[in-house]
Protein backbone atom coordinates (compact mmCIF):
# COMPACT_ATOMS: atom_id res chain seq x y z
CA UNK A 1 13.76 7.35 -32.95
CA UNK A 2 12.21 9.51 -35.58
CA UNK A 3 9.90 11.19 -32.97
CA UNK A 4 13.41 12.77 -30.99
CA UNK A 5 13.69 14.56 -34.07
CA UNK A 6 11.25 16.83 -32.82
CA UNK A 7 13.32 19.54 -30.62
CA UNK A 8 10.04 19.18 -28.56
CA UNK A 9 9.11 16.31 -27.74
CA UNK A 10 13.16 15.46 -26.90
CA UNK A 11 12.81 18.54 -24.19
CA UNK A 12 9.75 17.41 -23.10
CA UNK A 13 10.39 13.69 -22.43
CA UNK A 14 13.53 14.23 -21.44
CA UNK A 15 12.59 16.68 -18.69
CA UNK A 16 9.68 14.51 -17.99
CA UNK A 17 11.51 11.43 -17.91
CA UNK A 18 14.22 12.74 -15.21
CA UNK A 19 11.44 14.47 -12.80
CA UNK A 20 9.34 11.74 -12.92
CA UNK A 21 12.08 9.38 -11.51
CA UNK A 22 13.64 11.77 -9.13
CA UNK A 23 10.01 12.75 -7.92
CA UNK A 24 9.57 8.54 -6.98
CA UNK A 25 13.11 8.22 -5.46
CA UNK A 26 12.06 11.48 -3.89
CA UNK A 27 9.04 9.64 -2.43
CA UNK A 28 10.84 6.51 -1.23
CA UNK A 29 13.43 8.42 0.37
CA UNK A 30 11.16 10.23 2.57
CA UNK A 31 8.84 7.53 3.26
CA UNK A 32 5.67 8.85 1.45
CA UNK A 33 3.81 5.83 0.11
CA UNK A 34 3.90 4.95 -3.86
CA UNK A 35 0.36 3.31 -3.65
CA UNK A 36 -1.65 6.85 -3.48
CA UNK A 37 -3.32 8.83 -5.76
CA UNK A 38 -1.07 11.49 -5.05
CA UNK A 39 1.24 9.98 -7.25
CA UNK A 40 -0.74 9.98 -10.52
CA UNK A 41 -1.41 13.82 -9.40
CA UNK A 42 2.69 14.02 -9.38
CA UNK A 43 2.94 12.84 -12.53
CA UNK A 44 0.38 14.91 -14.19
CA UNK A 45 1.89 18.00 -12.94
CA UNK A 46 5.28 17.25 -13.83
CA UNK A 47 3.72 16.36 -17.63
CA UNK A 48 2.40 19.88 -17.67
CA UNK A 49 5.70 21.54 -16.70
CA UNK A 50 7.65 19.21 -19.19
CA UNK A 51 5.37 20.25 -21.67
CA UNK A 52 5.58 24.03 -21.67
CA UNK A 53 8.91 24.43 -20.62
CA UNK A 54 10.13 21.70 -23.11
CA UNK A 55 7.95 23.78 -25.74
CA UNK A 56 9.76 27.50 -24.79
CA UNK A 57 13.04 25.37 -25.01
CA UNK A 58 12.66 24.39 -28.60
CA UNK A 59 12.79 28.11 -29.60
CA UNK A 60 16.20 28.47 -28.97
CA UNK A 61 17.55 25.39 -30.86
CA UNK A 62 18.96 22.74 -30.59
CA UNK A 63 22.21 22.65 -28.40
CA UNK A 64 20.75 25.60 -26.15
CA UNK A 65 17.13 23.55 -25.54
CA UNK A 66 19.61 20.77 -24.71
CA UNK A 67 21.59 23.33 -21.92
CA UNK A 68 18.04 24.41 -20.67
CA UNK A 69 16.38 21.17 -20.22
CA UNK A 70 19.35 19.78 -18.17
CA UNK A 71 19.65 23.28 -16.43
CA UNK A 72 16.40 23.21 -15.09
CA UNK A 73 15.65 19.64 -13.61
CA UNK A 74 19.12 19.48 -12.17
CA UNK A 75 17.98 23.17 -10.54
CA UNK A 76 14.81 21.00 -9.43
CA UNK A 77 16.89 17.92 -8.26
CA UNK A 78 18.66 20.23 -6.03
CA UNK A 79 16.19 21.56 -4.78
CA UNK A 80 14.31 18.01 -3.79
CA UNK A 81 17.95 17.08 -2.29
CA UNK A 82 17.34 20.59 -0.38
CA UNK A 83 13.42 19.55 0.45
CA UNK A 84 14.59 16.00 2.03
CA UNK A 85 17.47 18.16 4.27
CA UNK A 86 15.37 20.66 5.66
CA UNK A 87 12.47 18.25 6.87
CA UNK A 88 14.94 15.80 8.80
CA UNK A 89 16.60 19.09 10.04
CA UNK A 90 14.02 20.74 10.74
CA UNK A 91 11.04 18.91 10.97
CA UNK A 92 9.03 20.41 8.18
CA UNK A 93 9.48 21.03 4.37
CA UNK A 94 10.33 24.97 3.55
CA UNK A 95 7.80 27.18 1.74
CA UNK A 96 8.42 30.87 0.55
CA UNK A 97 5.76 31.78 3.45
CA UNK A 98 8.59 30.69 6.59
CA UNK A 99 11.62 31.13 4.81
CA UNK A 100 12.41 32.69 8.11
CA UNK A 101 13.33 29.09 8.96
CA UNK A 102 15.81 28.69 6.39
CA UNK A 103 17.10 31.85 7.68
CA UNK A 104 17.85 29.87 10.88
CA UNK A 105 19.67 27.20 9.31
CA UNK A 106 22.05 29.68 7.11
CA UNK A 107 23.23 30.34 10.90
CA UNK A 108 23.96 26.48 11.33
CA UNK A 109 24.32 25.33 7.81
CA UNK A 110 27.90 22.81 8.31
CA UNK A 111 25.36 21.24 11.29
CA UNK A 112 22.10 21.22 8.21
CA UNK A 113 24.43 19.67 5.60
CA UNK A 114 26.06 17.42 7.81
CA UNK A 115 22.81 15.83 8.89
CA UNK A 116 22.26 14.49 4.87
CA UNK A 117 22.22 10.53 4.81
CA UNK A 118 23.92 9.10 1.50
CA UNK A 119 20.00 8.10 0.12
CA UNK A 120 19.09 11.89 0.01
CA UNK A 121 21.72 12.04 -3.14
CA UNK A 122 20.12 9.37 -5.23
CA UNK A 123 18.16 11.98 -6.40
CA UNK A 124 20.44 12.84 -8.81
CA UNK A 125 20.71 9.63 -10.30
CA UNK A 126 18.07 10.68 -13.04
CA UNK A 127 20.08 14.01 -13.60
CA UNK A 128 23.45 12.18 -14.32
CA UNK A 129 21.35 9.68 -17.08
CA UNK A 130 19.98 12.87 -18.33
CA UNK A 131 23.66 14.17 -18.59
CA UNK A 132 25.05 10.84 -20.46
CA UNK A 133 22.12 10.73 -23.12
CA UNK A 134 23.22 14.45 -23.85
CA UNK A 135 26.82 13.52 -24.20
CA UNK A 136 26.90 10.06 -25.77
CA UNK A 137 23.29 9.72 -27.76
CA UNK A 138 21.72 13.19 -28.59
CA UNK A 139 24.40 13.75 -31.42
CA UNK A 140 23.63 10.45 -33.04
CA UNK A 141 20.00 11.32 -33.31
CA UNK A 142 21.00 14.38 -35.01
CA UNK A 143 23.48 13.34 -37.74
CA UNK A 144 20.56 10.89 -38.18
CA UNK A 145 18.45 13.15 -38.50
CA UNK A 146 20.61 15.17 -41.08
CA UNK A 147 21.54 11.92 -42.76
CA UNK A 148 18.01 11.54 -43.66
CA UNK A 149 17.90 14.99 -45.02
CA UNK A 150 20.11 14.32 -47.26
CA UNK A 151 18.67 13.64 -50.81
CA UNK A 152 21.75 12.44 -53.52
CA UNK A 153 19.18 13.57 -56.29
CA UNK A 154 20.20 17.00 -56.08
CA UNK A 155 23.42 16.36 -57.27
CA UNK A 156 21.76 15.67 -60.36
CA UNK A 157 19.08 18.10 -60.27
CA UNK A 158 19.08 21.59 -61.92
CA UNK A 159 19.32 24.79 -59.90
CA UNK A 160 15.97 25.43 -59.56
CA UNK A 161 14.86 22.04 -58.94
CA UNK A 162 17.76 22.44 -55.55
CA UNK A 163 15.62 25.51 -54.56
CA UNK A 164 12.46 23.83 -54.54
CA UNK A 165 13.35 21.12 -52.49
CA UNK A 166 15.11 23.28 -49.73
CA UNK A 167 11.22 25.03 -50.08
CA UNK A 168 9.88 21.96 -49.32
CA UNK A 169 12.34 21.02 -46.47
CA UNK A 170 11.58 24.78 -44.69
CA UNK A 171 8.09 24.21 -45.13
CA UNK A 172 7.99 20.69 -43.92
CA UNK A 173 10.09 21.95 -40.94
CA UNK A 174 7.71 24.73 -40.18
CA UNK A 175 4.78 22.22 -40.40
CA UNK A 176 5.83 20.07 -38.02
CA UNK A 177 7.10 22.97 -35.50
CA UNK A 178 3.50 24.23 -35.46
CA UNK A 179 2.15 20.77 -35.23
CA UNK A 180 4.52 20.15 -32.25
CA UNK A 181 3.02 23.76 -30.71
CA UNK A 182 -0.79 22.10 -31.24
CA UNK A 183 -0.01 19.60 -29.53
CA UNK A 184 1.56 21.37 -27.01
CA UNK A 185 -1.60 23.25 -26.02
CA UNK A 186 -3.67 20.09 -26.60
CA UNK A 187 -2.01 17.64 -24.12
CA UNK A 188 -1.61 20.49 -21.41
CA UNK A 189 -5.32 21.09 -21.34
CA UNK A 190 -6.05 17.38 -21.28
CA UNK A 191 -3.33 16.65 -18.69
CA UNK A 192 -4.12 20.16 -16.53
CA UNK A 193 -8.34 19.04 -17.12
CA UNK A 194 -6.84 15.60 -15.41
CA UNK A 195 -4.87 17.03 -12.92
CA UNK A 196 -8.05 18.88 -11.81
CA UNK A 197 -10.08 15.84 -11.25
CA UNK A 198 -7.61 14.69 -9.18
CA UNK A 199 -7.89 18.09 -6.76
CA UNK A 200 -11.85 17.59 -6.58
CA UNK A 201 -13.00 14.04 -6.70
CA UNK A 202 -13.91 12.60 -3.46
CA UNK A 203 -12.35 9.43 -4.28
CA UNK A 204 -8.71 10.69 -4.99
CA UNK A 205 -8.54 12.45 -1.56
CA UNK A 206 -6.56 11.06 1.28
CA UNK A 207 -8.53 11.19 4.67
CA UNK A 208 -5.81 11.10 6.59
CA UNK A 209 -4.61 14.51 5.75
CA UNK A 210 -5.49 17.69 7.22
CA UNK A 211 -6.48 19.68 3.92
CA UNK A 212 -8.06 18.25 1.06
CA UNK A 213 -5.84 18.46 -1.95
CA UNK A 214 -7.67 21.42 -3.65
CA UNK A 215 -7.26 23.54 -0.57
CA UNK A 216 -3.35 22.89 -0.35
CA UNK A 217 -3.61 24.18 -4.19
CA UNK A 218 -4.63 26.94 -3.49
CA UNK A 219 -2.95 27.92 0.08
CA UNK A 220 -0.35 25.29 0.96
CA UNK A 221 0.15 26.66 3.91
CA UNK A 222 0.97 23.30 5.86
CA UNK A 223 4.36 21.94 3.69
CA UNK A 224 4.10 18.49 4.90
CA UNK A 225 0.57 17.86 3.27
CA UNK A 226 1.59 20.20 0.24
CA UNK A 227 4.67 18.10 -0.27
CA UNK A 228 3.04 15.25 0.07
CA UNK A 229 0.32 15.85 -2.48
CA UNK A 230 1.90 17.32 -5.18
CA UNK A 231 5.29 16.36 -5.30
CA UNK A 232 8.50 18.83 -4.74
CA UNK A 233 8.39 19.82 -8.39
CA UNK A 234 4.91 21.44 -8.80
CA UNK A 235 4.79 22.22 -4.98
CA UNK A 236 7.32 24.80 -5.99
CA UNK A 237 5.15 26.12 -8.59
CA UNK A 238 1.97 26.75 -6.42
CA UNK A 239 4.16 27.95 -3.60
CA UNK A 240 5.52 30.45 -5.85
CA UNK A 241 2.15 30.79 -7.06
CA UNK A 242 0.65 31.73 -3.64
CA UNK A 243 3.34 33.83 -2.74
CA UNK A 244 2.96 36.33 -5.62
CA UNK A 245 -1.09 36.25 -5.42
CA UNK A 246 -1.34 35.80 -1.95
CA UNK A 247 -4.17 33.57 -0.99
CA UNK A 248 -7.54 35.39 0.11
CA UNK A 249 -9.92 32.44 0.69
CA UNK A 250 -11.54 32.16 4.43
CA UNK A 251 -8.31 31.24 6.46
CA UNK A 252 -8.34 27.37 8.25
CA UNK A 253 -7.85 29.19 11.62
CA UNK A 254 -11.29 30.86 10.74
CA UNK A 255 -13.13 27.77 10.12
CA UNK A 256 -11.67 26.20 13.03
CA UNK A 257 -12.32 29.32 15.46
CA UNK A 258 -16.79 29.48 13.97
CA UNK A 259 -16.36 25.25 14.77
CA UNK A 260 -15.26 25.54 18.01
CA UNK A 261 -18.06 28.72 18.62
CA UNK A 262 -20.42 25.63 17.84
CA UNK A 263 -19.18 23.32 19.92
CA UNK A 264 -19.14 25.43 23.32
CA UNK A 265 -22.54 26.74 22.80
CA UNK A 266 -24.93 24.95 25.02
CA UNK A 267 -28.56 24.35 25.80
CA UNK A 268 -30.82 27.42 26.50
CA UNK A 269 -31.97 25.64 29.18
CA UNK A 270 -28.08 25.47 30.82
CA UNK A 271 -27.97 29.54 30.67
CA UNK A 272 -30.23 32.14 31.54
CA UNK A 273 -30.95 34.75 29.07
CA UNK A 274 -32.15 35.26 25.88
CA UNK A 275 -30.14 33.10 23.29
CA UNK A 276 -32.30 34.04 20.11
CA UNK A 277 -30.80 33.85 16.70
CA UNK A 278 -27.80 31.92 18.09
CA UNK A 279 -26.83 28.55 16.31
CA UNK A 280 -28.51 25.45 17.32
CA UNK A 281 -27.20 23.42 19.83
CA UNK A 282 -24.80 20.72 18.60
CA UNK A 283 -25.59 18.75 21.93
CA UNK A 284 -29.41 18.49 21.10
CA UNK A 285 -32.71 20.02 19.07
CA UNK A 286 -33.57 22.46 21.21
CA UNK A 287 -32.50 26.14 19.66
């Protein structure tokens, strides 16, 4: 109990807490599998969001950190909810880079809304817990809190004895705010160092997909993998990401179009001509 105390941690478990379970319902909902590596990778991310945004939201106290924290995942509820509609209305999840497609469903949106099953809502599920812990529980903690602040000596104290224990209450305060910022910084590298690993070792990748999960990081230019991969909540993030720092990597188009230059190049021997300092012949030695 004594660990909500920290404005903090409380933003950051909370807000972790309520992704994490609308990012599995999310999951379930659209028939991605649980069993996949993707979903440790899910839950990384949304520890690294929780953490930094649940950090920012101490800074403005209390009852505002509260506002913010609920603010934001219900913001990123929605816009799962939103996710789920647009890929059984249109076929495919919607990025920044072909928002011209939600353009075409502004023109039809009673037909887009009325195409939502009843399961796409249980989304929210997390959000509304979120909402009754704010309502019915997060005051207790604090009057605890303040309860245990309380010390009955000062009544009998002298004035200046008062005054050096509200010292020693700021500066306790202050200690543990800037231990709470260490340890900030501290778990995101450790959970962002983790979240890496995932991206880059061989073993964490799903064959199945077209891109490998580093290369939807850093252009997730096919949604459905993206999505898939990362979760709605940090797909956001790098498809904001890639939208204001475009991507600038060799294209997938490109690599496809110098494969298939390989492919149709045949045997010396098939065409006349002098074929020096072409690529070798996929179909046998000869160059």
């Amino acid at each position: 109990m004594k660990l909500l105390y920290s404005k903090t941690f409380k933003n950051y478990l909370c807000m972790m807490l309520t992704l994490s379970c609308a990012e599995v319902i999310f999951r379930i909902v659209s028939g991605i599998t649980l069993f996949d590596y993707a979903l440790l990778r899910m839950f990384l991310g949304v520890n690294i969001i929780s953490l930094i945004l649940g950090a920012l939201y101490s800074f403005c106290g209390r009852i505002a950190g509260n506002i913010l924290t609920f603010i934001t995942t219900l913001a990123l509820t929605i816009y799962g909810v939103l996710q789920i509609g647009f890929y059984n209305y249109l076929g495919d999840y919607i990025s920044f880079g072909n928002s011209s497609q939600a353009g075409a469903v502004t023109d039809y949106i009673g037909d887009y809304f009325s195409s939502f099953s009843w399961n796409y809502w249980l989304l929210l599920i997390p959000v509304g817990i979120l909402l009754l812990f704010y309502l019915f529980i997060d005051h207790r903690i604090y009057i605890n809190e303040r309860n245990e602040m309380i010390d009955f000596s000062d009544k009998f104290d002298s004035i200046e004895r008062k005054e050096l224990n509200d010292k020693n209450r700021v500066r306790k305060t202050k200690k543990r705010n800037i231990n709470d910022k260490i340890n900030v910084g501290v778990f995101s590298l450790i959970f962002a160092g983790c979240f890496y690993a995932t991206l880059i070792v061989p073993s964490m990748q799903n064959s199945l997909d077209f891109k490998s999960s580093l290369e939807s990081f850093l252009n997730p230019d096919m949604p459905n993998v993206a999505m898939k991969q990362f979760g709605f909540t940090t797909y956001l993030l790098v498809d904001a990401k890639t939208t204001i720092m475009p991507y600038t990597g060799v294209d997938e188009s490109v690599q496809l179009e110098e494969y298939e230059k390989q492919i149709i190049h045949y045997c010396s021997h098939n065409f006349g001509g002098d074929y020096s300092g072409r690529l070798d012949c996929p179909r046998c030695d000869q160059t």
